[in-house]
PDB file of N, CA and C in Angstrom:
ATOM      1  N   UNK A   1       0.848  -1.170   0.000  1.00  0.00           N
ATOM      2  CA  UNK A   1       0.000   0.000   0.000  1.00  0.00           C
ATOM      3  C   UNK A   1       0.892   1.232   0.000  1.00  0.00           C
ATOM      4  N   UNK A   2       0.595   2.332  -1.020  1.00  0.00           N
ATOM      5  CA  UNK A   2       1.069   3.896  -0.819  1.00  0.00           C
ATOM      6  C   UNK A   2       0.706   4.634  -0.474  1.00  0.00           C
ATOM      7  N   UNK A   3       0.887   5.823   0.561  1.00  0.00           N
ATOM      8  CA  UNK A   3       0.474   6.642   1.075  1.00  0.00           C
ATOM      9  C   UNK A   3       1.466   7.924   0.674  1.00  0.00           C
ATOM     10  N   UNK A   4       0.307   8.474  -0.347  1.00  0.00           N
ATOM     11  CA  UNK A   4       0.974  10.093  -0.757  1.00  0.00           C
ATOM     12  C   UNK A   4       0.557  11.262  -0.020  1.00  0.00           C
ATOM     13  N   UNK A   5       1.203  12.045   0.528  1.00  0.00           N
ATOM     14  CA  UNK A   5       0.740  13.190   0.882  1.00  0.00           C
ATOM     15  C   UNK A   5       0.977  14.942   0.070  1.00  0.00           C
ATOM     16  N   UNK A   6       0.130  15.017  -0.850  1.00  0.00           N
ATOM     17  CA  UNK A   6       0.782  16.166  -1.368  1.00  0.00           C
ATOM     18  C   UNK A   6       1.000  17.456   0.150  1.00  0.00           C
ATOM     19  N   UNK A   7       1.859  17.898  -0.445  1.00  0.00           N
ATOM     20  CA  UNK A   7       2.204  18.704   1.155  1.00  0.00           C
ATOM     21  C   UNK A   7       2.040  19.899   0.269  1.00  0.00           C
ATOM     22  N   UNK A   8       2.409  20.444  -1.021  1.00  0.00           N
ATOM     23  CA  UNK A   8       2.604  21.805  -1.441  1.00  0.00           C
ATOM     24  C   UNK A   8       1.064  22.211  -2.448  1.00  0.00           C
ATOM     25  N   UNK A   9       0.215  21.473  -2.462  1.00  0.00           N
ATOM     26  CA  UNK A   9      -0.532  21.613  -3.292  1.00  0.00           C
ATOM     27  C   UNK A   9      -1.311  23.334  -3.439  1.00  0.00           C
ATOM     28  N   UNK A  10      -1.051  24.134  -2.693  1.00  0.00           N
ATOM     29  CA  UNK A  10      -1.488  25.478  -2.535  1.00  0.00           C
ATOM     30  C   UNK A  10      -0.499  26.212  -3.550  1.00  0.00           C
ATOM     31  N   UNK A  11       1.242  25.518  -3.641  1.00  0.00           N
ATOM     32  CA  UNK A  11       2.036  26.134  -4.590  1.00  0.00           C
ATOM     33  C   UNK A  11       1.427  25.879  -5.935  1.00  0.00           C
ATOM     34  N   UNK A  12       1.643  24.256  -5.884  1.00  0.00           N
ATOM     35  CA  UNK A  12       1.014  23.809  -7.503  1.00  0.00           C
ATOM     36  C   UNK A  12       0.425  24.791  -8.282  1.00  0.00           C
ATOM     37  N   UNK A  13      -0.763  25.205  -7.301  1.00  0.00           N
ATOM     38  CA  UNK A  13      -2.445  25.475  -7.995  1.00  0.00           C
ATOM     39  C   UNK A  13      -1.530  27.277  -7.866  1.00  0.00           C
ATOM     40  N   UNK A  14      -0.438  27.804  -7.745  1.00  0.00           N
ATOM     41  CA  UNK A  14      -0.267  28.773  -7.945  1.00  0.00           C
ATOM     42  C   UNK A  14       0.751  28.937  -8.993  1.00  0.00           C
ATOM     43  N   UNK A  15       1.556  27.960  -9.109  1.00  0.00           N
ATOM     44  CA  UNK A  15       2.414  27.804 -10.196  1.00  0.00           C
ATOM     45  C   UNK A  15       1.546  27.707 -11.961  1.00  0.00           C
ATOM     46  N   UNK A  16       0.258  27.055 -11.089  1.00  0.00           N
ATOM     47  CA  UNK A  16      -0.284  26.435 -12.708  1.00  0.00           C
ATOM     48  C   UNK A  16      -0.800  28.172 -13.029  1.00  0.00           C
ATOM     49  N   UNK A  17      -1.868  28.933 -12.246  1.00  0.00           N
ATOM     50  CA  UNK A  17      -2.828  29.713 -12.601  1.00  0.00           C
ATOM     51  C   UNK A  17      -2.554  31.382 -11.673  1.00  0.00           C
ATOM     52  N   UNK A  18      -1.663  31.402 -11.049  1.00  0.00           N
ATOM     53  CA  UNK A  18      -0.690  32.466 -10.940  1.00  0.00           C
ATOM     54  C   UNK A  18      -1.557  32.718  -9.546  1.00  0.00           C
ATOM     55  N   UNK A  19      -0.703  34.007  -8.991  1.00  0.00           N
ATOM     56  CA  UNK A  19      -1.076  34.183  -7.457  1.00  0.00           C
ATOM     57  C   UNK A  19      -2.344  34.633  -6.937  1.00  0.00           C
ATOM     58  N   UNK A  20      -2.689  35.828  -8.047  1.00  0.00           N
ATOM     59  CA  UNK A  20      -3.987  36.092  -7.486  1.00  0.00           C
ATOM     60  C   UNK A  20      -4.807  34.843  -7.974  1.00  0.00           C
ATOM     61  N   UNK A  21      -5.015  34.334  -9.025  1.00  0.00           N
ATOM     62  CA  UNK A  21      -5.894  32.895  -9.301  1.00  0.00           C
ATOM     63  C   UNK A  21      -6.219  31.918  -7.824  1.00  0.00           C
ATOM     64  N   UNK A  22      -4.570  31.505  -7.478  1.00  0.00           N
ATOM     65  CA  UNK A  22      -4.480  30.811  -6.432  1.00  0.00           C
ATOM     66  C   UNK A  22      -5.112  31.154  -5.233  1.00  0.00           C
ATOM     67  N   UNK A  23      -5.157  32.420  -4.989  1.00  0.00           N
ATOM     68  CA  UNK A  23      -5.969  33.413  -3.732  1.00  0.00           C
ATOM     69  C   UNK A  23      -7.774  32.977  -3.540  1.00  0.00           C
ATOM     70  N   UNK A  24      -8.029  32.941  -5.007  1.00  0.00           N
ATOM     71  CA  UNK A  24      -9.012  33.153  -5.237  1.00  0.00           C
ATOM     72  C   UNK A  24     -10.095  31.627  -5.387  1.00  0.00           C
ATOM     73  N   UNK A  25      -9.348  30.793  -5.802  1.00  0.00           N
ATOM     74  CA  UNK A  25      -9.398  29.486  -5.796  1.00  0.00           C
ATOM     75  C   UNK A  25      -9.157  28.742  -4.362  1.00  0.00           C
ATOM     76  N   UNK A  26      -8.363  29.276  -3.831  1.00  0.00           N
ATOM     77  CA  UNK A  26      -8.281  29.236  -2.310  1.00  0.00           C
ATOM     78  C   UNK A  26      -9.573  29.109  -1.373  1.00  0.00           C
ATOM     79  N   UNK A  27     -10.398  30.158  -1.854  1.00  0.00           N
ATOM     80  CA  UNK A  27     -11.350  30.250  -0.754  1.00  0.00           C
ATOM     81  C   UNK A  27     -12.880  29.684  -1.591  1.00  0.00           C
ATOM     82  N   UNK A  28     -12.873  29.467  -2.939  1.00  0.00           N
ATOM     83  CA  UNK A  28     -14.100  28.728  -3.774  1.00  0.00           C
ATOM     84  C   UNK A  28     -13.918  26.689  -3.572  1.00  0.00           C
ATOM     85  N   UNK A  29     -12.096  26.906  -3.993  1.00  0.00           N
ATOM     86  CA  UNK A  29     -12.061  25.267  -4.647  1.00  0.00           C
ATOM     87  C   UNK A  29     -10.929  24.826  -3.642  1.00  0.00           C
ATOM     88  N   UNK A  30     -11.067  23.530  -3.210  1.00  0.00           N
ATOM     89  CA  UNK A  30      -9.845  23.068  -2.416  1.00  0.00           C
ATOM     90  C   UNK A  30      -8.578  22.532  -3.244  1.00  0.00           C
ATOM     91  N   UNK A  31      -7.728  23.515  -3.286  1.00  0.00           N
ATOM     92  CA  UNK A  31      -6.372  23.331  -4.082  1.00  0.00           C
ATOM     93  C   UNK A  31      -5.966  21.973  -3.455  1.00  0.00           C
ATOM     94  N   UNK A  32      -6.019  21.467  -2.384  1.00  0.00           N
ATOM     95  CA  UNK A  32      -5.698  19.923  -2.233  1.00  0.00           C
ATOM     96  C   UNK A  32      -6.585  18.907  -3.250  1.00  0.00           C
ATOM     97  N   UNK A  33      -7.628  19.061  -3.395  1.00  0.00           N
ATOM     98  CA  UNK A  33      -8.205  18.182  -4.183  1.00  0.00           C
ATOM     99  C   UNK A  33      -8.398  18.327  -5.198  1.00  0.00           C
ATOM    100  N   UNK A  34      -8.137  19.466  -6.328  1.00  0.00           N
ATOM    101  CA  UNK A  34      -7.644  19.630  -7.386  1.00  0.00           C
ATOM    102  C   UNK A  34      -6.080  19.040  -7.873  1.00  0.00           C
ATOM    103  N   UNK A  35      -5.492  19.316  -7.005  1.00  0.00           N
ATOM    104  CA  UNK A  35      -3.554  18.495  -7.511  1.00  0.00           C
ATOM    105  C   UNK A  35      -4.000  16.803  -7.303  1.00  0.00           C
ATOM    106  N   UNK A  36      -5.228  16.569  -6.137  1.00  0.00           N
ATOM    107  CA  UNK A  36      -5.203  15.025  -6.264  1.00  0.00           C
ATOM    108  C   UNK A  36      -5.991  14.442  -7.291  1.00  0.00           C
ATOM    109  N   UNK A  37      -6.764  15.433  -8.158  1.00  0.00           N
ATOM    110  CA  UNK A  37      -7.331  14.488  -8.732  1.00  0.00           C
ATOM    111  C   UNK A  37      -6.670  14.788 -10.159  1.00  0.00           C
ATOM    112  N   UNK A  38      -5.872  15.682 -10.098  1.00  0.00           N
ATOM    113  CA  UNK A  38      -4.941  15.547 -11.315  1.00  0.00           C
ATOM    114  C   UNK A  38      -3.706  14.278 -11.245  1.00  0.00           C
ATOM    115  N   UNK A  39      -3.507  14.258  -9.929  1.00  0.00           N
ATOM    116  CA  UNK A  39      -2.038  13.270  -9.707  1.00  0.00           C
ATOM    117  C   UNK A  39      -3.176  11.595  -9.817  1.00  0.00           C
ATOM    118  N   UNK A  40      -4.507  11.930  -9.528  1.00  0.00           N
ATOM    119  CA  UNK A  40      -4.869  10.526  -9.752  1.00  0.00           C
ATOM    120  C   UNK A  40      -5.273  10.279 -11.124  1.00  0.00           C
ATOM    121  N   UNK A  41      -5.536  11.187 -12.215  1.00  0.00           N
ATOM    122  CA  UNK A  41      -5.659  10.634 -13.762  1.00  0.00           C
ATOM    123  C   UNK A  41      -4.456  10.447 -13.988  1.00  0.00           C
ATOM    124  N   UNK A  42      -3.125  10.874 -13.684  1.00  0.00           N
ATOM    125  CA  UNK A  42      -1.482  10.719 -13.967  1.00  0.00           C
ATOM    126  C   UNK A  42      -1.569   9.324 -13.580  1.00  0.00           C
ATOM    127  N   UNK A  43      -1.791   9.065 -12.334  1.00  0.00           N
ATOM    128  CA  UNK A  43      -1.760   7.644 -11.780  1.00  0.00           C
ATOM    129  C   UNK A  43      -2.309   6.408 -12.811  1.00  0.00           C
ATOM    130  N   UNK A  44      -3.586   6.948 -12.819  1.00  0.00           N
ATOM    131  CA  UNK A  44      -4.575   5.929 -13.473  1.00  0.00           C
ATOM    132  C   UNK A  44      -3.689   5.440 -15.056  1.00  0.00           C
ATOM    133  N   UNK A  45      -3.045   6.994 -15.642  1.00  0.00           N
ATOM    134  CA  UNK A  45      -2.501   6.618 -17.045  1.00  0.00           C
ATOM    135  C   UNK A  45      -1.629   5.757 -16.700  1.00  0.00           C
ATOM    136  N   UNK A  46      -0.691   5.976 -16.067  1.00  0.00           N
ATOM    137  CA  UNK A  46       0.453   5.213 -15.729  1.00  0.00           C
ATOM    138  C   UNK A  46       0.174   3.734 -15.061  1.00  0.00           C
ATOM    139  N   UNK A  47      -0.360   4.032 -14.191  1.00  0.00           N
ATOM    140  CA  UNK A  47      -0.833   2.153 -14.029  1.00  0.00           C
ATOM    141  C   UNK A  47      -1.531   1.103 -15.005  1.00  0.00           C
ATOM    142  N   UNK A  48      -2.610   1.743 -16.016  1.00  0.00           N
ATOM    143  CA  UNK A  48      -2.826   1.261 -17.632  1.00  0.00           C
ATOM    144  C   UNK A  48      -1.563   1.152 -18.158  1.00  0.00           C
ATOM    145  N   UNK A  49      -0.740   1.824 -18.437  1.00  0.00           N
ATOM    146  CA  UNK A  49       0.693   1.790 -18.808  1.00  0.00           C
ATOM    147  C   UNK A  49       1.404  -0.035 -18.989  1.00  0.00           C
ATOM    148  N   UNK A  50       1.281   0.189 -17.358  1.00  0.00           N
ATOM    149  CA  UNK A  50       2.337  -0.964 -17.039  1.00  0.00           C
ATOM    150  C   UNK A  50       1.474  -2.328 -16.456  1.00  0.00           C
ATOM    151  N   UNK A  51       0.014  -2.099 -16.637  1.00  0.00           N
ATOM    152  CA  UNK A  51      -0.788  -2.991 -16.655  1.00  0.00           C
ATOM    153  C   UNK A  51      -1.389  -3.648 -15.191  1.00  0.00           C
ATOM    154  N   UNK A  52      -1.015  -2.502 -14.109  1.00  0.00           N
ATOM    155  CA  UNK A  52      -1.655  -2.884 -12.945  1.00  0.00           C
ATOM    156  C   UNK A  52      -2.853  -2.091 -13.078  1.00  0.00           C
ATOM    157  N   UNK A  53      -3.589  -2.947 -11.725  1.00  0.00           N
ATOM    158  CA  UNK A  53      -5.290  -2.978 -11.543  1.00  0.00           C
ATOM    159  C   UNK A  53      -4.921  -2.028 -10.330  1.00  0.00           C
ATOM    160  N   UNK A  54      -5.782  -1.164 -10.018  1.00  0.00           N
ATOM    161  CA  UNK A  54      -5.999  -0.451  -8.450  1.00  0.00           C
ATOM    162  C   UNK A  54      -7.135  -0.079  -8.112  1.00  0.00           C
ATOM    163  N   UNK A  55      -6.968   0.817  -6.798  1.00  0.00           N
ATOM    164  CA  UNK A  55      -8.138   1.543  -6.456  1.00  0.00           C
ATOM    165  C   UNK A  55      -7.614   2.334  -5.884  1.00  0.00           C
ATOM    166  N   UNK A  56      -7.896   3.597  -6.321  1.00  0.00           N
ATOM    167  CA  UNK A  56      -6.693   4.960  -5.711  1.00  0.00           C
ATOM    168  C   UNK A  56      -8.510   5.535  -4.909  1.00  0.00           C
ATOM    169  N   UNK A  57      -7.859   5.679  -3.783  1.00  0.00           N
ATOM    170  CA  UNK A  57      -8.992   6.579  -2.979  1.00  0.00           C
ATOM    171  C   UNK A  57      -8.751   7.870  -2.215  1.00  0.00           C
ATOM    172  N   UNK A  58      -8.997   8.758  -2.793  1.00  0.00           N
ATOM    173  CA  UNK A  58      -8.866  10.280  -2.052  1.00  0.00           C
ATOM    174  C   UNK A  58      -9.117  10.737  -0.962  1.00  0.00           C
ATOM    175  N   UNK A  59      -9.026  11.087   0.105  1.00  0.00           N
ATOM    176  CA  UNK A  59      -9.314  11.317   1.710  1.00  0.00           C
ATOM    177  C   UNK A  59      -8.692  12.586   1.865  1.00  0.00           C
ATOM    178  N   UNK A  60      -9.255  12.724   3.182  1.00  0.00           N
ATOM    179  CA  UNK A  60      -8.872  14.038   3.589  1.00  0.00           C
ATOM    180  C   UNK A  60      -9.311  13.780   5.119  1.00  0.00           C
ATOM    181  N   UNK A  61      -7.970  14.113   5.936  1.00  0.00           N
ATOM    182  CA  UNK A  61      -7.836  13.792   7.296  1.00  0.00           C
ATOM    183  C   UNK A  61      -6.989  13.546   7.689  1.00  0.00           C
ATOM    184  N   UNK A  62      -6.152  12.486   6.946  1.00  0.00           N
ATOM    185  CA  UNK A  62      -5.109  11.557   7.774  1.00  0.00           C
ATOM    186  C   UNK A  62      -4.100  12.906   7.306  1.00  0.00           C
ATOM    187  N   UNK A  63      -2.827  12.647   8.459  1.00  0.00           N
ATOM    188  CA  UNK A  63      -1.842  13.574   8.839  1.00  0.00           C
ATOM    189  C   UNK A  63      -0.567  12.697   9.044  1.00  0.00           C
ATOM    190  N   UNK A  64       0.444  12.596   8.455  1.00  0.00           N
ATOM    191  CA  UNK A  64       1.506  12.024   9.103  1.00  0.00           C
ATOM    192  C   UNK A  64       2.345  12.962   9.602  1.00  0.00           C
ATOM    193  N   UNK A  65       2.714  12.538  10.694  1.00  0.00           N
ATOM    194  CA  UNK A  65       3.550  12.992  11.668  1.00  0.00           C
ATOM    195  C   UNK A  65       5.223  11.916  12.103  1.00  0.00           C
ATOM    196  N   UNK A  66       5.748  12.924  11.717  1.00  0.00           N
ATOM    197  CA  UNK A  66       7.529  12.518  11.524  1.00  0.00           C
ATOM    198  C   UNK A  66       7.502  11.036  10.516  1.00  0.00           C
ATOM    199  N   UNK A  67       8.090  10.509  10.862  1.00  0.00           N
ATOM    200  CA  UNK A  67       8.485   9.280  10.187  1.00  0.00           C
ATOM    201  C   UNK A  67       7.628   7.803  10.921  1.00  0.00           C
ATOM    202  N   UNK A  68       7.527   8.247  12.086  1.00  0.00           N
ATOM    203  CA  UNK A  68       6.831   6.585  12.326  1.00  0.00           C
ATOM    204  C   UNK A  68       5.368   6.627  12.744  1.00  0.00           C
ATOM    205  N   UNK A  69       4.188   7.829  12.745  1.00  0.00           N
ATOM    206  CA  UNK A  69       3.160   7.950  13.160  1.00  0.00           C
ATOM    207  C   UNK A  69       2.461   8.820  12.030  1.00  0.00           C
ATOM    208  N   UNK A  70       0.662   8.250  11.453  1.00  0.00           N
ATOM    209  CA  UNK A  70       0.119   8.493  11.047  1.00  0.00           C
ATOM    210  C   UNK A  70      -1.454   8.823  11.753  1.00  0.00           C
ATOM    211  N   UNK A  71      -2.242   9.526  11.623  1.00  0.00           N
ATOM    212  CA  UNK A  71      -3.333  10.259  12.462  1.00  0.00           C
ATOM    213  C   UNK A  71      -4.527   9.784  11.305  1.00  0.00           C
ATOM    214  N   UNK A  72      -5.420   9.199  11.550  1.00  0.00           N
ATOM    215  CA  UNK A  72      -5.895   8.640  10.174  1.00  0.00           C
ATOM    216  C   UNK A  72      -7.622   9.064  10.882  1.00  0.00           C
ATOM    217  N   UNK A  73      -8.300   9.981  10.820  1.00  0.00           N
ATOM    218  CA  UNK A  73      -9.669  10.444  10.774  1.00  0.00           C
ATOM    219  C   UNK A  73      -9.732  10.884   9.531  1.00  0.00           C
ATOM    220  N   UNK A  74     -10.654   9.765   8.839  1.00  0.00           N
ATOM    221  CA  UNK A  74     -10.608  10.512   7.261  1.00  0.00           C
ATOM    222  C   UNK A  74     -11.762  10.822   7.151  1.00  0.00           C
ATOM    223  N   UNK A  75     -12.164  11.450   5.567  1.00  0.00           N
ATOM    224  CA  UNK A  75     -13.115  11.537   4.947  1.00  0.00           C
ATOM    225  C   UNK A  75     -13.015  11.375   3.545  1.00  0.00           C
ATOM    226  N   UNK A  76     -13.389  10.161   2.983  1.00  0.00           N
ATOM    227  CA  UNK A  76     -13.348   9.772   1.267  1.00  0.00           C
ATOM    228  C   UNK A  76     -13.915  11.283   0.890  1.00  0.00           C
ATOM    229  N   UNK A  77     -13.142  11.335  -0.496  1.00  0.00           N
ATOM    230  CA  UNK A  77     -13.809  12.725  -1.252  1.00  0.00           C
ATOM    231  C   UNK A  77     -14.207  11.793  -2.515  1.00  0.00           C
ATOM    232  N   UNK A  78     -13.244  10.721  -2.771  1.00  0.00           N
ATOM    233  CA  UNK A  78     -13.294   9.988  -4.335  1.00  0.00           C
ATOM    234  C   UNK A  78     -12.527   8.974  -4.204  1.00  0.00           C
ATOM    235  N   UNK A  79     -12.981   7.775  -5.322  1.00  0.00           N
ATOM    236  CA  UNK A  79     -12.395   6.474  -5.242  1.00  0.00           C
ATOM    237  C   UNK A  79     -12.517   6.096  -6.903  1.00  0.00           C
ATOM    238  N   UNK A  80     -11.251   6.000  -7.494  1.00  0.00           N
ATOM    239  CA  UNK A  80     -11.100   5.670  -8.754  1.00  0.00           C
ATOM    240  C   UNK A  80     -10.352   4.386  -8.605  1.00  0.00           C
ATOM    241  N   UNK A  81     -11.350   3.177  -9.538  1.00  0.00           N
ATOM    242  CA  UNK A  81     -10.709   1.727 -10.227  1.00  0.00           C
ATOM    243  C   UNK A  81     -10.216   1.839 -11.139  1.00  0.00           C
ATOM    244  N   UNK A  82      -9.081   1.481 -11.525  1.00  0.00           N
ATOM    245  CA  UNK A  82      -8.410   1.279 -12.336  1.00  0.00           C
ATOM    246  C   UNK A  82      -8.526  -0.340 -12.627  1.00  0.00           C
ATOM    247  N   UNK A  83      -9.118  -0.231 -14.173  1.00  0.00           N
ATOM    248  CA  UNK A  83      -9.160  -1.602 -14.542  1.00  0.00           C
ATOM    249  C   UNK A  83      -8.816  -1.855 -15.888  1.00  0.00           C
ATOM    250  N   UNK A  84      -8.067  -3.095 -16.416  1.00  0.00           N
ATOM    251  CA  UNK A  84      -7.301  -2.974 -17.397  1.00  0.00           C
ATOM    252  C   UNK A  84      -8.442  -3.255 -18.871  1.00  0.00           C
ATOM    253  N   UNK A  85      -8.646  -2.794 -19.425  1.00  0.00           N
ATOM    254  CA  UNK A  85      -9.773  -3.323 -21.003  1.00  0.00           C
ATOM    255  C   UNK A  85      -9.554  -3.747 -21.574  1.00  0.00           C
TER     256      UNK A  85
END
């Protein structure tokens, strides 16, 4: 199992659509769940790619803390299968 945490996703969404955009998008759209559901169609291509099956599921909650502890109160936002055709 992988556990990604985008940590900068407020830069991303300012790199892509510039600062005031990012400001503004800030307080309408959650710049975390915009970079994840871009990093999960990247995913999805790439696992078709190389011919694995998944289930990438989006949350919002869990927190890791240092290296050996994770805080896991989630909330699913989205759950994409990846299945091969």
């Amino acid at each position: 199992m992988l556990i990604i945490e985008v940590t900068n996703a407020r830069e991303v969404v300012r790199q892509r659509i510039g600062r005031l955009g990012a400001r503004l998008i800030g307080k309408v759209v959650d710049p975390e769940q915009q970079v994840e559901e871009a990093l999960i169609q990247e995913m999805e291509n790439a696992f078709k790619e190389f011919g694995i099956e998944a289930k990438i599921t989006s949350v919002s909650g869990p927190q890791t803390i240092g290296r050996d502890r994770l805080e896991v109160p989630l909330q699913v936002r989205a759950i994409k299968e990846v299945e091969l055709d």
